[in-house]
N, C-alpha and C. Protein backbone atom coordinates (compact mmCIF):
# COMPACT_ATOMS: atom_id res chain seq x y z
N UNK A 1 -105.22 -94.88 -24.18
CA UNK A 1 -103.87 -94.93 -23.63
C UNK A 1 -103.94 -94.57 -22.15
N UNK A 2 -103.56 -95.34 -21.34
CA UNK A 2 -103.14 -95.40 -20.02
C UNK A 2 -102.23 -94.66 -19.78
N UNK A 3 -101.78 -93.84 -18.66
CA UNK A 3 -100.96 -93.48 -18.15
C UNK A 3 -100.23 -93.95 -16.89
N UNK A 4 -99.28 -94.00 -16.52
CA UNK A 4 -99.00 -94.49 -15.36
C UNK A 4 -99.09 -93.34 -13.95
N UNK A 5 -99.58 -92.18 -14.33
CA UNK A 5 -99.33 -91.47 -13.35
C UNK A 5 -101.05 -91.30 -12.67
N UNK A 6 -101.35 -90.58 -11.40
CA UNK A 6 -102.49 -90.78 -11.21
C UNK A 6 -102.86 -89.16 -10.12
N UNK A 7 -103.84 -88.63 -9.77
CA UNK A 7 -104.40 -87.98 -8.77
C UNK A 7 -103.99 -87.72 -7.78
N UNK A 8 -103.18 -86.88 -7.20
CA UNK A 8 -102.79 -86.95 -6.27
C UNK A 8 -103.26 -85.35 -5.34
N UNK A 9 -102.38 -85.19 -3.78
CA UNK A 9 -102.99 -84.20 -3.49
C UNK A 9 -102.09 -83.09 -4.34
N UNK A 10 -101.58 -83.04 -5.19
CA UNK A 10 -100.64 -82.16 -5.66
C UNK A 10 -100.88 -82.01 -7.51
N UNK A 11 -101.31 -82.84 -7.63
CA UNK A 11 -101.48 -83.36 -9.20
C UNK A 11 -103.19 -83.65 -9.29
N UNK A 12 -103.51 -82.30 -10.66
CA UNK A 12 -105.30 -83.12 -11.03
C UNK A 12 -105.23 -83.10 -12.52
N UNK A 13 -106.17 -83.80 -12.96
CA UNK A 13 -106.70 -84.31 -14.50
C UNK A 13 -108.25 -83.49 -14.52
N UNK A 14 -107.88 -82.67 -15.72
CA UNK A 14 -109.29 -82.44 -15.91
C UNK A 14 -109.17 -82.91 -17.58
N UNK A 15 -110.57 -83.26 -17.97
CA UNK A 15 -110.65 -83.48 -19.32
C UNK A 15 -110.58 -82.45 -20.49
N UNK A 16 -111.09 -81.40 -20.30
CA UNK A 16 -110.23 -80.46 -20.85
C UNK A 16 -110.21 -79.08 -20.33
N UNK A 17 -110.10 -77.89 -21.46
CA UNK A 17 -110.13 -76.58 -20.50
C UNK A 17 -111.84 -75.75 -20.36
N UNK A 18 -112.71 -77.18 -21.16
CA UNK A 18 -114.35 -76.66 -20.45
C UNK A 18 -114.35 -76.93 -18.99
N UNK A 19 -113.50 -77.47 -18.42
CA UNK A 19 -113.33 -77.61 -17.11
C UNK A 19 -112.47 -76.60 -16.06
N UNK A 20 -112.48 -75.47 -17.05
CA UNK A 20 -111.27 -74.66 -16.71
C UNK A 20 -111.94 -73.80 -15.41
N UNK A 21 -113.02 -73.80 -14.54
CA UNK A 21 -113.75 -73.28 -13.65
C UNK A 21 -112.98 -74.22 -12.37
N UNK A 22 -113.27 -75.53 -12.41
CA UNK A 22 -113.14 -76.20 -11.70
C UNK A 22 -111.32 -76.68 -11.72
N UNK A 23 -110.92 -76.25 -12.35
CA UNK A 23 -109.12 -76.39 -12.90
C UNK A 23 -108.67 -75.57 -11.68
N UNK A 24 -109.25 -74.21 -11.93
CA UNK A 24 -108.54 -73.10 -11.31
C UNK A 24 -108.62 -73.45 -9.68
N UNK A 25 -109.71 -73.81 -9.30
CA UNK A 25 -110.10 -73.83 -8.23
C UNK A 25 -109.47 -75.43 -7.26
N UNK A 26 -109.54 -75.77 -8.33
CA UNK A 26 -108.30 -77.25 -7.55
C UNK A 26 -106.60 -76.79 -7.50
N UNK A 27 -106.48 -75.83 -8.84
CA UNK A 27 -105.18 -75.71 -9.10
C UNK A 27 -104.61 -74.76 -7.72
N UNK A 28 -105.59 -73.32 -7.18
CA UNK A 28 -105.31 -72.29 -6.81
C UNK A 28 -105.24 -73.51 -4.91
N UNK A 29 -106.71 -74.34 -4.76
CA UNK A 29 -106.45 -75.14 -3.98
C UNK A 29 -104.94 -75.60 -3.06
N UNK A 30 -105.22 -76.56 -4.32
CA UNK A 30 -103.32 -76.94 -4.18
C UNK A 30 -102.24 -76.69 -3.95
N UNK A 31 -102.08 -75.48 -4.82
CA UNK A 31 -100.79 -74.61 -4.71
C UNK A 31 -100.92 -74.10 -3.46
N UNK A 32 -102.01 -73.17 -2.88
CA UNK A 32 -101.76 -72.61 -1.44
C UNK A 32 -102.00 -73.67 -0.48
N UNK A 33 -102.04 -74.79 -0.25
CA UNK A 33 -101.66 -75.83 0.47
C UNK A 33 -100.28 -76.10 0.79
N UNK A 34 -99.75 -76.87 -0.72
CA UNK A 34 -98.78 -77.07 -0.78
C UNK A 34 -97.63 -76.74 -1.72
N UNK A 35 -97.79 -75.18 -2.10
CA UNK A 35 -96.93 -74.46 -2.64
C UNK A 35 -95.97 -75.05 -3.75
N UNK A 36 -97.05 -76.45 -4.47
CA UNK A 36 -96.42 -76.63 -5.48
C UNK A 36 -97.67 -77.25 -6.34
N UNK A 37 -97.06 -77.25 -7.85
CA UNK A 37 -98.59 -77.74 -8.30
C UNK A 37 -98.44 -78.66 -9.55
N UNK A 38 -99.55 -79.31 -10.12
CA UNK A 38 -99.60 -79.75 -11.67
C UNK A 38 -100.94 -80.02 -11.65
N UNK A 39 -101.24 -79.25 -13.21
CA UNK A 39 -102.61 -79.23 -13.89
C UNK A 39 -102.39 -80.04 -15.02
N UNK A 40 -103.43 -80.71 -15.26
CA UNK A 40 -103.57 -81.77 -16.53
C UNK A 40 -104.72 -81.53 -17.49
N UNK A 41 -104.69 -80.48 -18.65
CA UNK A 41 -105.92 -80.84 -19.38
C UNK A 41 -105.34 -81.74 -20.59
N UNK A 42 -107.10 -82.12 -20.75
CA UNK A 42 -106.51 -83.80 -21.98
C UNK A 42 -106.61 -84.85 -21.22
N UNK A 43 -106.88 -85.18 -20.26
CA UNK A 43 -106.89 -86.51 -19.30
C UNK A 43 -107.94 -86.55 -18.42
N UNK A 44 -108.47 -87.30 -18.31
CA UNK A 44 -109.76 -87.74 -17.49
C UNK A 44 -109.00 -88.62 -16.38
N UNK A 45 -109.82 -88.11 -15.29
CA UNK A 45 -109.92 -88.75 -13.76
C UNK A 45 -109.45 -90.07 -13.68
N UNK A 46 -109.73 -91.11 -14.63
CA UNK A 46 -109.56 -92.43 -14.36
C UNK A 46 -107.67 -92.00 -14.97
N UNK A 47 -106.76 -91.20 -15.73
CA UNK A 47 -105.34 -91.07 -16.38
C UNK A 47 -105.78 -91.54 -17.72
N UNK A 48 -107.14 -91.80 -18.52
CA UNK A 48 -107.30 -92.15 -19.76
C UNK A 48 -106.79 -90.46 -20.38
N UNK A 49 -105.32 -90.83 -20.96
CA UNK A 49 -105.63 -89.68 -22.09
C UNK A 49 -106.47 -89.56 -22.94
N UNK A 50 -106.84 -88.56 -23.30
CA UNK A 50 -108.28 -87.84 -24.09
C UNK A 50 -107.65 -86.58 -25.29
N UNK A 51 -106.82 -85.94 -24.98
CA UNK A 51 -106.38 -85.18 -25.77
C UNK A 51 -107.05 -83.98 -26.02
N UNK A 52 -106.56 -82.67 -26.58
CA UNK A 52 -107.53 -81.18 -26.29
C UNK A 52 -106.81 -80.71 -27.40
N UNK A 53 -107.49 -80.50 -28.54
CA UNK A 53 -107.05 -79.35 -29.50
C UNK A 53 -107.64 -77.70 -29.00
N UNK A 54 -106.34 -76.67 -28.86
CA UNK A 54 -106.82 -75.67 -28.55
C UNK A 54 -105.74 -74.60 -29.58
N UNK A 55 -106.80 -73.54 -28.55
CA UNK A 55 -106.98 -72.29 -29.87
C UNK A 55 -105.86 -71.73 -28.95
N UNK A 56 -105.57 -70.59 -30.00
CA UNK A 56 -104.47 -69.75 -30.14
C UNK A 56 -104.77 -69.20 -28.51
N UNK A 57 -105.26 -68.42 -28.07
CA UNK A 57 -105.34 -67.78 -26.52
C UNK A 57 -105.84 -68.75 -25.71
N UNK A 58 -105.61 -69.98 -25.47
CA UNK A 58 -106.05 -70.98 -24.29
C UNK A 58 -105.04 -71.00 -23.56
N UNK A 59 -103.91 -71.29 -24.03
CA UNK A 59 -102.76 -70.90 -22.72
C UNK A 59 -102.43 -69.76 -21.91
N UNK A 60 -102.46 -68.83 -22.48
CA UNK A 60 -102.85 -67.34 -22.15
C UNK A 60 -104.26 -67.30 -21.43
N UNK A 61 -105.45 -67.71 -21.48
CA UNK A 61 -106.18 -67.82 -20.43
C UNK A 61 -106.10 -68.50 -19.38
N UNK A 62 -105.95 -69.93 -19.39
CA UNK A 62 -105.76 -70.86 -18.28
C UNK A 62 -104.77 -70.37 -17.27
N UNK A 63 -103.54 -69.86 -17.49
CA UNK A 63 -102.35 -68.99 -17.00
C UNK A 63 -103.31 -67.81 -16.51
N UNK A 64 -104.18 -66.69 -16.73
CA UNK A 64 -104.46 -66.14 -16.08
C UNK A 64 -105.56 -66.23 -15.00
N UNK A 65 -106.51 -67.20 -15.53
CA UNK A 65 -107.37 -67.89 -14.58
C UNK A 65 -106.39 -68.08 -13.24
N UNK A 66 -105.43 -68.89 -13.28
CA UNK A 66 -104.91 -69.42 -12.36
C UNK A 66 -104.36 -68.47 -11.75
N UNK A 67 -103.36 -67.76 -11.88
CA UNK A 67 -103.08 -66.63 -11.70
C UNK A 67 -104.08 -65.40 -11.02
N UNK A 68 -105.67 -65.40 -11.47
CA UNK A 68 -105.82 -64.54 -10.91
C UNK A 68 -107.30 -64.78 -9.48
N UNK A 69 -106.13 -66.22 -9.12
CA UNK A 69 -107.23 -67.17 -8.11
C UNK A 69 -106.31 -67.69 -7.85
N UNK A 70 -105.09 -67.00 -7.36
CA UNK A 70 -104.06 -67.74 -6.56
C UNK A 70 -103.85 -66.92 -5.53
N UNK A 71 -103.53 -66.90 -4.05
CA UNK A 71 -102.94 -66.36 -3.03
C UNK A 71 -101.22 -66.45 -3.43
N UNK A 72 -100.53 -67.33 -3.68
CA UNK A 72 -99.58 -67.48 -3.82
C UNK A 72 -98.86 -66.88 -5.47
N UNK A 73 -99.09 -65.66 -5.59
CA UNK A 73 -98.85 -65.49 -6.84
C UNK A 73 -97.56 -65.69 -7.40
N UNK A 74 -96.51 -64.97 -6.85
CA UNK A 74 -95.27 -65.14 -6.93
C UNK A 74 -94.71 -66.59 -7.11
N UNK A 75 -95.65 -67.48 -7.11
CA UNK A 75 -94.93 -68.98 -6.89
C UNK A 75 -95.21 -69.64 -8.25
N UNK A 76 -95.67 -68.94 -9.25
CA UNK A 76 -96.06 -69.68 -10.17
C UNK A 76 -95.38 -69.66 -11.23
């Protein structure tokens, strides 16, 4: 499945949250650039959804990853 949306400087796709090193670091990127953001796990680079079954504390991590590799904390 295609998506219509794509990469931008504001918007990334990672395939899932084994990518969550390189998530934070585009996400924390971004946001202190341009003080706004969107993270995508489940989607690969080309917008092929891929999909991510996750466990009970993955949102609760990814949220603090980001969070604790942001300059802009308050903005999130």
């Amino acid at each position: 499945m295609m998506m219509t949306m794509k990469e931008t400087e504001t918007t990334e796709f990672k395939k899932s949250t084994s990518e969550l090193k390189s998530g934070v670091v585009s996400i924390a990127t971004i946001l202190n650039k341009h003080g706004k953001r969107k993270l995508y796990f489940g989607i690969k680079d080309d917008s092929t959804v891929v999909g991510q079954m996750i466990g009970r504390n993955t949102i609760k991590e990814v949220t603090q990853a980001i969070v604790d590799n942001s300059e802009n904390k308050g903005n999130l």
